[in-house]
Protein backbone atom coordinates (compact mmCIF):
# COMPACT_ATOMS: atom_id res chain seq x y z
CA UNK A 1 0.00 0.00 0.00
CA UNK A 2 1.21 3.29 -0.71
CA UNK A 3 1.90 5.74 1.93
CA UNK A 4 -0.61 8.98 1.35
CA UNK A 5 1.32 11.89 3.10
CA UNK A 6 -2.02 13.98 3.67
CA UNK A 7 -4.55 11.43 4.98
CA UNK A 8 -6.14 12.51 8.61
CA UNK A 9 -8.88 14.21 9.75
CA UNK A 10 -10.81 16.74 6.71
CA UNK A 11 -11.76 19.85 8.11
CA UNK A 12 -15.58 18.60 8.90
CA UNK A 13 -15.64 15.23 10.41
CA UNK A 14 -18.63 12.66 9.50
CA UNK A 15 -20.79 13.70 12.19
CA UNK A 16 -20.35 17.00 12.13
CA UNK A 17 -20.73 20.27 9.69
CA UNK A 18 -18.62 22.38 11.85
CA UNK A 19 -14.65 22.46 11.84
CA UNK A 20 -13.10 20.23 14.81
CA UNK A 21 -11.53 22.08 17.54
CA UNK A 22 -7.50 22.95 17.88
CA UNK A 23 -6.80 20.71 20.35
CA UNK A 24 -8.21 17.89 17.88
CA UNK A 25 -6.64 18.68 15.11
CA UNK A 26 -3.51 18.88 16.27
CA UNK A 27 -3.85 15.40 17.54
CA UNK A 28 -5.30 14.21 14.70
CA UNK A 29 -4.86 16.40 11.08
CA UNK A 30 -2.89 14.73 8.95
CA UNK A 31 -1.63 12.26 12.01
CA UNK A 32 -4.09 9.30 11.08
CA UNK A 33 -2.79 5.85 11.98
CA UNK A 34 -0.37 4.94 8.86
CA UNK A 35 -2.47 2.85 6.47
CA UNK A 36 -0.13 0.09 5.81
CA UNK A 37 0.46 -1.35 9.41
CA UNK A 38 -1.56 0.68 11.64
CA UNK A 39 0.91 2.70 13.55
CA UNK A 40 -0.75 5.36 15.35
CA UNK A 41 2.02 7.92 14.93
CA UNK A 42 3.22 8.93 12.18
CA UNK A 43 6.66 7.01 11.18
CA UNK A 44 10.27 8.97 10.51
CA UNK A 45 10.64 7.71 7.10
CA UNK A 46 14.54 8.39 7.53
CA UNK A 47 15.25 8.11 3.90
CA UNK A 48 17.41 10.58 1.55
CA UNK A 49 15.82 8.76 -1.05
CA UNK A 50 12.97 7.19 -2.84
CA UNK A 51 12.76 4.28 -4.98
CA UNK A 52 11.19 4.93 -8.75
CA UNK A 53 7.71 2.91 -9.49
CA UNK A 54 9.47 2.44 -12.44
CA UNK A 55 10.93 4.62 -15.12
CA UNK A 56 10.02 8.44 -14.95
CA UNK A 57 7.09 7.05 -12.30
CA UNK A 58 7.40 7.59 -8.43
CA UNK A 59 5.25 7.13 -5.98
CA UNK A 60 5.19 10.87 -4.97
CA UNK A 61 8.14 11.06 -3.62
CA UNK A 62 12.20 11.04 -4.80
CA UNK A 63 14.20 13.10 -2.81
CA UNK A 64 13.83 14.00 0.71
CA UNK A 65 15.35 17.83 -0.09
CA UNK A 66 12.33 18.13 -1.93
CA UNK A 67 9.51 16.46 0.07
CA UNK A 68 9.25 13.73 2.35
CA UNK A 69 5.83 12.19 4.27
CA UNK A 70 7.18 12.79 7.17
CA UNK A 71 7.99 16.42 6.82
CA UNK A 72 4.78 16.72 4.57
CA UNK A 73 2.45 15.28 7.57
CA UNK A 74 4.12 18.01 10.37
CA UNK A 75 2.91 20.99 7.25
CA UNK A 76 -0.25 19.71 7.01
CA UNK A 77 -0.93 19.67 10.82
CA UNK A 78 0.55 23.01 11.05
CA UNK A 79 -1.62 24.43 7.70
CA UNK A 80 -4.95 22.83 9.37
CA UNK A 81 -4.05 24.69 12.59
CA UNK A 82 -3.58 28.04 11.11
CA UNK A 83 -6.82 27.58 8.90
CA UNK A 84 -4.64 27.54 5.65
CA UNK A 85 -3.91 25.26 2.88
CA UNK A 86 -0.64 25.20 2.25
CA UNK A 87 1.83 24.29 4.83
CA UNK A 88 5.85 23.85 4.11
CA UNK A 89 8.42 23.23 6.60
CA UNK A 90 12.39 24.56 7.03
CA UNK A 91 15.30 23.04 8.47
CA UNK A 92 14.85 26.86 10.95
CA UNK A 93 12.66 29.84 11.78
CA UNK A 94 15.36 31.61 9.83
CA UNK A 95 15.58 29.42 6.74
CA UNK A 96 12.21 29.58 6.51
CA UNK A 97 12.38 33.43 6.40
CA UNK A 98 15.34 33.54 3.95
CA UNK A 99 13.20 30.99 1.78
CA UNK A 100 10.48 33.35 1.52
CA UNK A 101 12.50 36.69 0.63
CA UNK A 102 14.40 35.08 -1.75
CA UNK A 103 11.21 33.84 -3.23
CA UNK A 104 9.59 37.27 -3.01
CA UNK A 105 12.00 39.68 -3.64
CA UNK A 106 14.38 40.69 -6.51
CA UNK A 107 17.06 43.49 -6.24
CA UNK A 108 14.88 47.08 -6.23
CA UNK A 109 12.33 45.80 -4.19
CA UNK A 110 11.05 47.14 -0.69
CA UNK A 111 9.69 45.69 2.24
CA UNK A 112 8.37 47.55 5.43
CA UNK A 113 9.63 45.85 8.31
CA UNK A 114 8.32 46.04 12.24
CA UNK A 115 11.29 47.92 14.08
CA UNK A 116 11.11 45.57 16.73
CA UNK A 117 12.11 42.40 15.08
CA UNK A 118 13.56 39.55 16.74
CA UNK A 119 17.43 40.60 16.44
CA UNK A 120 18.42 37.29 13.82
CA UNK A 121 15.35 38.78 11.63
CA UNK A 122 17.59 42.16 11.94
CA UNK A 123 20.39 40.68 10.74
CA UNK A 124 19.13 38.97 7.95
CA UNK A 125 17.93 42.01 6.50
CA UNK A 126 20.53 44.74 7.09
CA UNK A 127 23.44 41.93 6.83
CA UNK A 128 22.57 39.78 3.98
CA UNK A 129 19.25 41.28 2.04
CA UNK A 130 20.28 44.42 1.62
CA UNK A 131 23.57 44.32 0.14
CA UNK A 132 21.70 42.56 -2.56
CA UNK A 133 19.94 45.73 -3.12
CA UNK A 134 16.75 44.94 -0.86
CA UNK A 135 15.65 48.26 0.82
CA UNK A 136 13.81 48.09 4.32
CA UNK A 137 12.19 50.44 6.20
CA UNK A 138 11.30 49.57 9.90
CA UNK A 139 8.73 51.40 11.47
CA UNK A 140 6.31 50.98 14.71
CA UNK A 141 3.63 48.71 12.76
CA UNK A 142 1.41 49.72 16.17
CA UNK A 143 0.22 52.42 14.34
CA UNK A 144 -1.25 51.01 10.89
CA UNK A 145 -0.99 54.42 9.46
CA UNK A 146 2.44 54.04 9.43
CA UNK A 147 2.62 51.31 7.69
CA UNK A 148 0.32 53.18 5.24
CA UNK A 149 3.11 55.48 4.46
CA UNK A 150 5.80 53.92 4.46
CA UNK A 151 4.54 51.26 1.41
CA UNK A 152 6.04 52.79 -1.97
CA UNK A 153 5.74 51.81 -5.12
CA UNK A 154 8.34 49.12 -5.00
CA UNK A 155 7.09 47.83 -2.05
CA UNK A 156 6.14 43.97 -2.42
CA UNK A 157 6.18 43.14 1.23
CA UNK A 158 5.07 43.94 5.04
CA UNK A 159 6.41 41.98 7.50
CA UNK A 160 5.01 41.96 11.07
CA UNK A 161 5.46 40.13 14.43
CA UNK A 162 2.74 40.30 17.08
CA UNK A 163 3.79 40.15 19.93
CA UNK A 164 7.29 41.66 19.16
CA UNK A 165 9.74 40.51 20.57
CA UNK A 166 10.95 41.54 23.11
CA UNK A 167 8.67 44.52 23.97
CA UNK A 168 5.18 42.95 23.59
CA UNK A 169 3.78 45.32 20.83
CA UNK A 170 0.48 44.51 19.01
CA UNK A 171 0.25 44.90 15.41
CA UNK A 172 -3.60 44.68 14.45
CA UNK A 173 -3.13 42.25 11.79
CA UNK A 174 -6.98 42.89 10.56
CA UNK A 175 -6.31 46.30 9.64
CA UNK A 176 -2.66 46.44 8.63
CA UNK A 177 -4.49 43.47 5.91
CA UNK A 178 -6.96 46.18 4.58
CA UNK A 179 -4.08 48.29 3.71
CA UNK A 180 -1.38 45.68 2.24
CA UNK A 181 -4.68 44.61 0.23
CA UNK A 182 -5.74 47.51 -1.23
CA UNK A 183 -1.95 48.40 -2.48
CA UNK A 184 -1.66 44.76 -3.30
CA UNK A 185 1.59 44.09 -1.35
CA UNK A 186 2.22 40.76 0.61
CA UNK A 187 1.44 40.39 4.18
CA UNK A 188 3.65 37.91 6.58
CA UNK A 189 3.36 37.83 10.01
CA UNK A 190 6.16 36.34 12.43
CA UNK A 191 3.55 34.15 14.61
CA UNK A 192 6.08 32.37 16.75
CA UNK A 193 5.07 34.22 20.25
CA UNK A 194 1.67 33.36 20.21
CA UNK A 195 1.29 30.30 18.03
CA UNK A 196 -1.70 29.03 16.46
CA UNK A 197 -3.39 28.40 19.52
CA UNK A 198 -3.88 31.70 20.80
CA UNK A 199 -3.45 33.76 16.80
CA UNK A 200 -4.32 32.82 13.55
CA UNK A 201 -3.52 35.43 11.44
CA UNK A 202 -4.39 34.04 7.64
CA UNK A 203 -8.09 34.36 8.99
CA UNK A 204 -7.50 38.16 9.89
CA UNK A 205 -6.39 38.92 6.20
CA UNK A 206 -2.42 37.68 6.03
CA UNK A 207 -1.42 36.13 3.02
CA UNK A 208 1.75 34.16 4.80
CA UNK A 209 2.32 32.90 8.24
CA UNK A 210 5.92 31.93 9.21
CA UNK A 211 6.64 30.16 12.48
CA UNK A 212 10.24 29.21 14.55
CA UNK A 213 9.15 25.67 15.21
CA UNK A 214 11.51 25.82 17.69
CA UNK A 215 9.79 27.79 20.00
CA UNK A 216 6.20 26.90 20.70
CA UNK A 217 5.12 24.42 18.38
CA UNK A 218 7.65 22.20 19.01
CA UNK A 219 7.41 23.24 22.69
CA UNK A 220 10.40 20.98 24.09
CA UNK A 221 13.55 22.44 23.72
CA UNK A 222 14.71 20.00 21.78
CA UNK A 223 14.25 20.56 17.91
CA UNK A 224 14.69 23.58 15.78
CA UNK A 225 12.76 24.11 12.58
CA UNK A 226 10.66 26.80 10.84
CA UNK A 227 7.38 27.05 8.95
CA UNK A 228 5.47 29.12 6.27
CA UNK A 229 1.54 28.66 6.29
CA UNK A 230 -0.28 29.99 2.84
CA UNK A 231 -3.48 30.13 1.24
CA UNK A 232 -2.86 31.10 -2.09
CA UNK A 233 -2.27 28.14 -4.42
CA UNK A 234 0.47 29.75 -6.88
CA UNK A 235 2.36 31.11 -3.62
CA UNK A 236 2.79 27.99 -2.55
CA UNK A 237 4.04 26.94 -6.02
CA UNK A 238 6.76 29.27 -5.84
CA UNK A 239 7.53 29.08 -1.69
CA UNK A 240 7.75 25.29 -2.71
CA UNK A 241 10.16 25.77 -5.34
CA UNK A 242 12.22 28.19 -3.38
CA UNK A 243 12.28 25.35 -0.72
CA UNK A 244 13.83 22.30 -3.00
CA UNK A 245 16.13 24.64 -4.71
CA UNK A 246 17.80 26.35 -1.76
CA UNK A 247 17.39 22.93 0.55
CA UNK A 248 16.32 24.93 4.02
CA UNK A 249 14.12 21.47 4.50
CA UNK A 250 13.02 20.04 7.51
CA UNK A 251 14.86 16.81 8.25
CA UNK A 252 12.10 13.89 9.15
CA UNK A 253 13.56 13.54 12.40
CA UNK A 254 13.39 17.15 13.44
CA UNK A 255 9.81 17.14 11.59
CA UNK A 256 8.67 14.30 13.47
CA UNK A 257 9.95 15.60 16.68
CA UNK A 258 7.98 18.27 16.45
CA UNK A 259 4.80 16.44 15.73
CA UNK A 260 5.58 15.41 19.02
CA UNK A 261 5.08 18.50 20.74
CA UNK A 262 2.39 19.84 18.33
CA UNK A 263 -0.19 17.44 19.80
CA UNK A 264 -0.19 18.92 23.28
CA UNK A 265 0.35 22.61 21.59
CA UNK A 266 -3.24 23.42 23.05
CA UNK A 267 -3.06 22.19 26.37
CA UNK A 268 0.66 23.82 26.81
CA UNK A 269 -0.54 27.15 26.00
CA UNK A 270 -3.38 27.16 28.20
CA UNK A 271 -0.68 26.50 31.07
CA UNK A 272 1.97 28.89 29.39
CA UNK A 273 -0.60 31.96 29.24
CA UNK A 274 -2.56 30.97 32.81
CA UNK A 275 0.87 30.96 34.73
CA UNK A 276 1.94 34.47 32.73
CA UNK A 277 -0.85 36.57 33.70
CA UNK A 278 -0.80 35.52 37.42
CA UNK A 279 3.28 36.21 37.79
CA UNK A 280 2.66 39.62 35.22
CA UNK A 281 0.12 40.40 38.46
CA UNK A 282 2.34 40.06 41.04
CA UNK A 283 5.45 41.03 39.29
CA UNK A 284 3.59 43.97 38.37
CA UNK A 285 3.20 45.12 42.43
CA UNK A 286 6.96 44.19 43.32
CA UNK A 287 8.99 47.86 44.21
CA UNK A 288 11.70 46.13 42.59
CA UNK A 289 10.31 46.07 39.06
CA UNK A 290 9.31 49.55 36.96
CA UNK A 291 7.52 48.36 34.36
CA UNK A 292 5.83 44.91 33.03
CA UNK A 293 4.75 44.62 29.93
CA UNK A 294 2.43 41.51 28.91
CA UNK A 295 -0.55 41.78 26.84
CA UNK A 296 -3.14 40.61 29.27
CA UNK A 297 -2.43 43.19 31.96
CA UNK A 298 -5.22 45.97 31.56
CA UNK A 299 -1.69 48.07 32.01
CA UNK A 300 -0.85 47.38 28.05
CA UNK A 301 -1.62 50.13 25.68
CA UNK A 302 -3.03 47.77 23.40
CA UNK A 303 -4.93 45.43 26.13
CA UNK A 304 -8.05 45.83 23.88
CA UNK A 305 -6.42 44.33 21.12
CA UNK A 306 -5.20 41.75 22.71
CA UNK A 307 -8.85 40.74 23.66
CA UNK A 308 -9.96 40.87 20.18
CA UNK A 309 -6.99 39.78 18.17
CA UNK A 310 -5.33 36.64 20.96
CA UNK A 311 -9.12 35.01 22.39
CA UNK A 312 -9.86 32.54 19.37
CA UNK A 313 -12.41 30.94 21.94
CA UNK A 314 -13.30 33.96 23.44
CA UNK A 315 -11.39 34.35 26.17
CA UNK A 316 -7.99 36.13 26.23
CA UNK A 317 -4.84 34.18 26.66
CA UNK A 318 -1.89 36.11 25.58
CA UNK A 319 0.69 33.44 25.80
CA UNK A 320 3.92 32.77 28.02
CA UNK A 321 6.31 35.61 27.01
CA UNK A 322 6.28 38.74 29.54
CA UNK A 323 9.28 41.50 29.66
CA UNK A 324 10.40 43.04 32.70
CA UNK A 325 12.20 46.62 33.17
CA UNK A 326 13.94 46.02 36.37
CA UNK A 327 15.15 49.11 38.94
CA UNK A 328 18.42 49.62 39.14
CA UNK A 329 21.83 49.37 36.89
CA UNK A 330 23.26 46.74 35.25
CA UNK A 331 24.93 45.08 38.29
CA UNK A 332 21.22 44.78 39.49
CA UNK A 333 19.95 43.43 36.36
CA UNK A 334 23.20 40.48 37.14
CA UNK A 335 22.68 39.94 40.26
CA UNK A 336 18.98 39.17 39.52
CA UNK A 337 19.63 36.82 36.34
CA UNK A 338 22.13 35.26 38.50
CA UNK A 339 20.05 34.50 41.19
CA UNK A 340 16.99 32.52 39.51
CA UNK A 341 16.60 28.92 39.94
CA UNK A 342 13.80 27.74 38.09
CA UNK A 343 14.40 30.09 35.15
CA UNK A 344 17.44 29.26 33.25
CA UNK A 345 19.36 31.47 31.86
CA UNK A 346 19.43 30.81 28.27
CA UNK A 347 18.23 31.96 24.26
CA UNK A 348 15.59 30.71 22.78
CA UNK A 349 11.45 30.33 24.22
CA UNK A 350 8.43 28.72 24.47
CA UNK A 351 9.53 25.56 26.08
CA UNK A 352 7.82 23.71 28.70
CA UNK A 353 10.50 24.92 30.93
CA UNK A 354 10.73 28.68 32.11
CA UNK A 355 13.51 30.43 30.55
CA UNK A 356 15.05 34.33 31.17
CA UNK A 357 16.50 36.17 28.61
CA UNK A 358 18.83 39.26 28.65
CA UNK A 359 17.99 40.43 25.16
CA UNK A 360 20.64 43.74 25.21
CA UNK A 361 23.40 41.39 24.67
CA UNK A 362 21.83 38.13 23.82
CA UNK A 363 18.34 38.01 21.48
CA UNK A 364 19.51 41.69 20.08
CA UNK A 365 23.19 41.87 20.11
CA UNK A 366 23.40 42.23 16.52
CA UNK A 367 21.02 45.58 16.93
CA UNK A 368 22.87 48.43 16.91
CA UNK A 369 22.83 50.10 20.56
CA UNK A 370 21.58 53.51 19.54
CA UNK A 371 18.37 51.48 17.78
CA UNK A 372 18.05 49.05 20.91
CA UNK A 373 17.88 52.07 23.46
CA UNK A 374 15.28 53.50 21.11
CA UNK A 375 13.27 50.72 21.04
CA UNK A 376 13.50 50.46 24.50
CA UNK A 377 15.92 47.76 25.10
CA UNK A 378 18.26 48.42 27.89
CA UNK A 379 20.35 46.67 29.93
CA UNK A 380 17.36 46.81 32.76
CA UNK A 381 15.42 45.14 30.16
CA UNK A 382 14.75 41.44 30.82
CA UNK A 383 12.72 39.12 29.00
CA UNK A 384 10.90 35.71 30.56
CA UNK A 385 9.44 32.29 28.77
CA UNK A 386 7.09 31.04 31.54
CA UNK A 387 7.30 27.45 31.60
CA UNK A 388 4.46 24.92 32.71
CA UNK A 389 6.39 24.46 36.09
CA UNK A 390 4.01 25.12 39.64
CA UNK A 391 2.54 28.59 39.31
CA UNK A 392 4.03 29.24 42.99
CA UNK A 393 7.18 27.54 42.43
CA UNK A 394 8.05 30.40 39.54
CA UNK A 395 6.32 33.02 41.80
CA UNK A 396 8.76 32.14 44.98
CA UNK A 397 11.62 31.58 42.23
CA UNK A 398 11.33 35.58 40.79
CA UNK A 399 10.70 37.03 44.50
CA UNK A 400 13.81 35.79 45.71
CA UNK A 401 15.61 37.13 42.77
CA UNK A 402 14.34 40.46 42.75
CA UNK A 403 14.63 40.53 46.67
CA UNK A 404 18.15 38.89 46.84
CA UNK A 405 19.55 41.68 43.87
CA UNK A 406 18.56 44.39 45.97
CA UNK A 407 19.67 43.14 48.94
CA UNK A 408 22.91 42.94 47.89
CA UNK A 409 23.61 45.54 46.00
CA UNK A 410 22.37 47.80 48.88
CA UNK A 411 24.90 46.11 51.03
CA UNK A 412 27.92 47.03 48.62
CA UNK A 413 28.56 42.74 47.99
């Protein structure tokens, strides 16, 4: 029997007229048992290569670079969960972004660019697109106006990400859409902070979604990978052809990894964002802390958004990441990171562990200081991925942080 890389559950099940929920799908979309012997996960078909039918006749398949069922099964899922068609998965977040630029772009072209982009998306552009004649302009996407002016007559791209990372902006995707489509530019938005569980942003207007696997989807901290989500059928033509002829693929072992973690994407986030709001509370009262910035504190300047844009069910959940501007210098800021037991000191997110970032000279090193202080990212500025740990555990975990950092700096140590 041969294998059929996008069996699984169609988008209205026998008994039903109405889409299955997230938490199904991800279980189940494209993740039937295997037809041939029944296994209920999908297999790692850890092949390079595919035999020939016979001559100038395959079975669907010939070279993994190109397309594998493995792979293919993990862009389905991740299509179905981001209510689009096309789904194509990258070796990393980033190859997934080069994939589509190069795709998209030629020299001459523009592309309007969030300011506060995660600080490899920074590079990429200034570093490597733009000496191939690529012009960017960043600017606060916050304020869909300006995005308005900025598009030109060259421009064949906007590229968001909501949240931003790391300062928790809103872009309202909805709106920003009614612009890019009446100028008929591309929209892409960088969906990696709040995943498809809490954002789906091809249903708000976007033409392309792009994902770091790594970070939420995969949810273990133990696979990286990327992914592109599209509705349009020639898009996908050419984001597919991109794909095989730079070879940014997904491996099947990294793909099927990440199946792993997609099927309990749902019930993560619901922990993730849960935990996050009740540590954004408390952090938000400590003396030790100016300023917390997470989406579902009524504190945000864009709280309302978040309500409309991040509650696919209804209710608000905005997700796991929360920033932190901390009192004091630097030494405070060390003394703090340094102190923290349950979050580890490390890159990356969206684990089921809790994580704390110093994005100044880690996520945004490559950002030029005079742009980072701009933006708002100092050396006070600390960023945390709330794991699924014990709500209190975390809680007791930052309090003796923040308490022993002042503590000791007051006593000259």
């Amino acid at each position: 029997m041969t294998f059929t890389p996008d069996y699984g559950l169609p988008t209205a099940d026998a008994h039903s007229s109405t889409t299955p929920g997230l938490q199904t799908r991800a279980i189940h979309s494209h993740q039937a048992p295997e037809p041939r012997f029944g296994a209920v996960n999908v297999p790692i078909y850890q092949t390079s290569t595919f035999a020939f039918e016979s001559f100038q006749t395959h079975r669907g398949y010939d070279y993994s670079r190109c397309g594998n069922p493995t792979t293919d099964a993990l862009a389905g899922a991740l299509a179905s969960l981001e209510g689009g068609r096309h789904g194509l998965v990258f070796a990393s977040g980033l190859g997934a972004l080069t994939t589509m630029l190069v795709a998209l772009l030629k020299p001459g072209d523009h592309v309007v660019v969030e300011e506060n982009v995660y600080g490899g998306t920074f590079r990429l552009l200034n570093r490597v697109m733009v000496p191939y004649q690529i012009q960017v302009t960043y600017v606060n996407t916050a304020q869909p106006e300006a995005v308005a002016q900025a598009i030109q007559e060259n421009t064949r791209l906007v590229f968001l990400e909501t949240p931003t990372n790391p300062m928790m902006k809103l872009a309202d995707i909805a709106a920003i859409a009614k612009i890019t489509q009446s100028r008929q530019v591309l929209l892409c938005v960088d969906n990696t902070f709040a995943s498809p569980a809490i954002q789906q942003p091809l249903l708000l207007g976007a033409d392309i979604v792009l994902h770091s696997t790594t970070k939420y989807v995969g949810g273990h901290s133990d696979v990286v990978g990327g992914a592109l989500v599209v509705n349009d059928d020639a898009l996908h033509e050419t984001l597919q052809f991109h794909l095989c002829s730079l070879g940014a693929s997904a491996d099947p072992h990294a793909a099927w990894l990440t199946l792993r973690g997609l099927k309990t994407l749902g019930i993560r986030l619901e922990r993730h964002g849960s935990n996050a709001l009740q540590l954004a509370r408390r952090l938000e009262q400590h003396p030790a802390v100016e300023q917390v910035i997470y989406p579902g504190l009524e504190s945000h300047p864009q709280y309302g958004l978040a309500c409309q844009q991040m509650a696919p069910d209804g209710r608000l959940n905005a997700g796991g990441m929360i920033t932190l501007r901390l009192a004091g210098d630097v030494s405070h800021t060390k003394r703090f990171l340094e102190s923290l037991r349950y979050f580890t000191l490390a890159e990356s997110l969206g684990g089921v562990e809790s994580l704390v970032c110093h994005p100044a000279s880690m996520t945004h090193a490559s950002v030029d200081r005079d742009v980072r202080l701009r933006l708002g990212i100092t050396d006070s500025l600390v960023r945390l991925s709330v794991g699924i740990e014990a709500v209190a555990d975390l809680e007791q975990d930052l309090m003796q942080a923040l308490q022993n950092s002042h503590q000791t700096a007051a006593s000259g140590v």
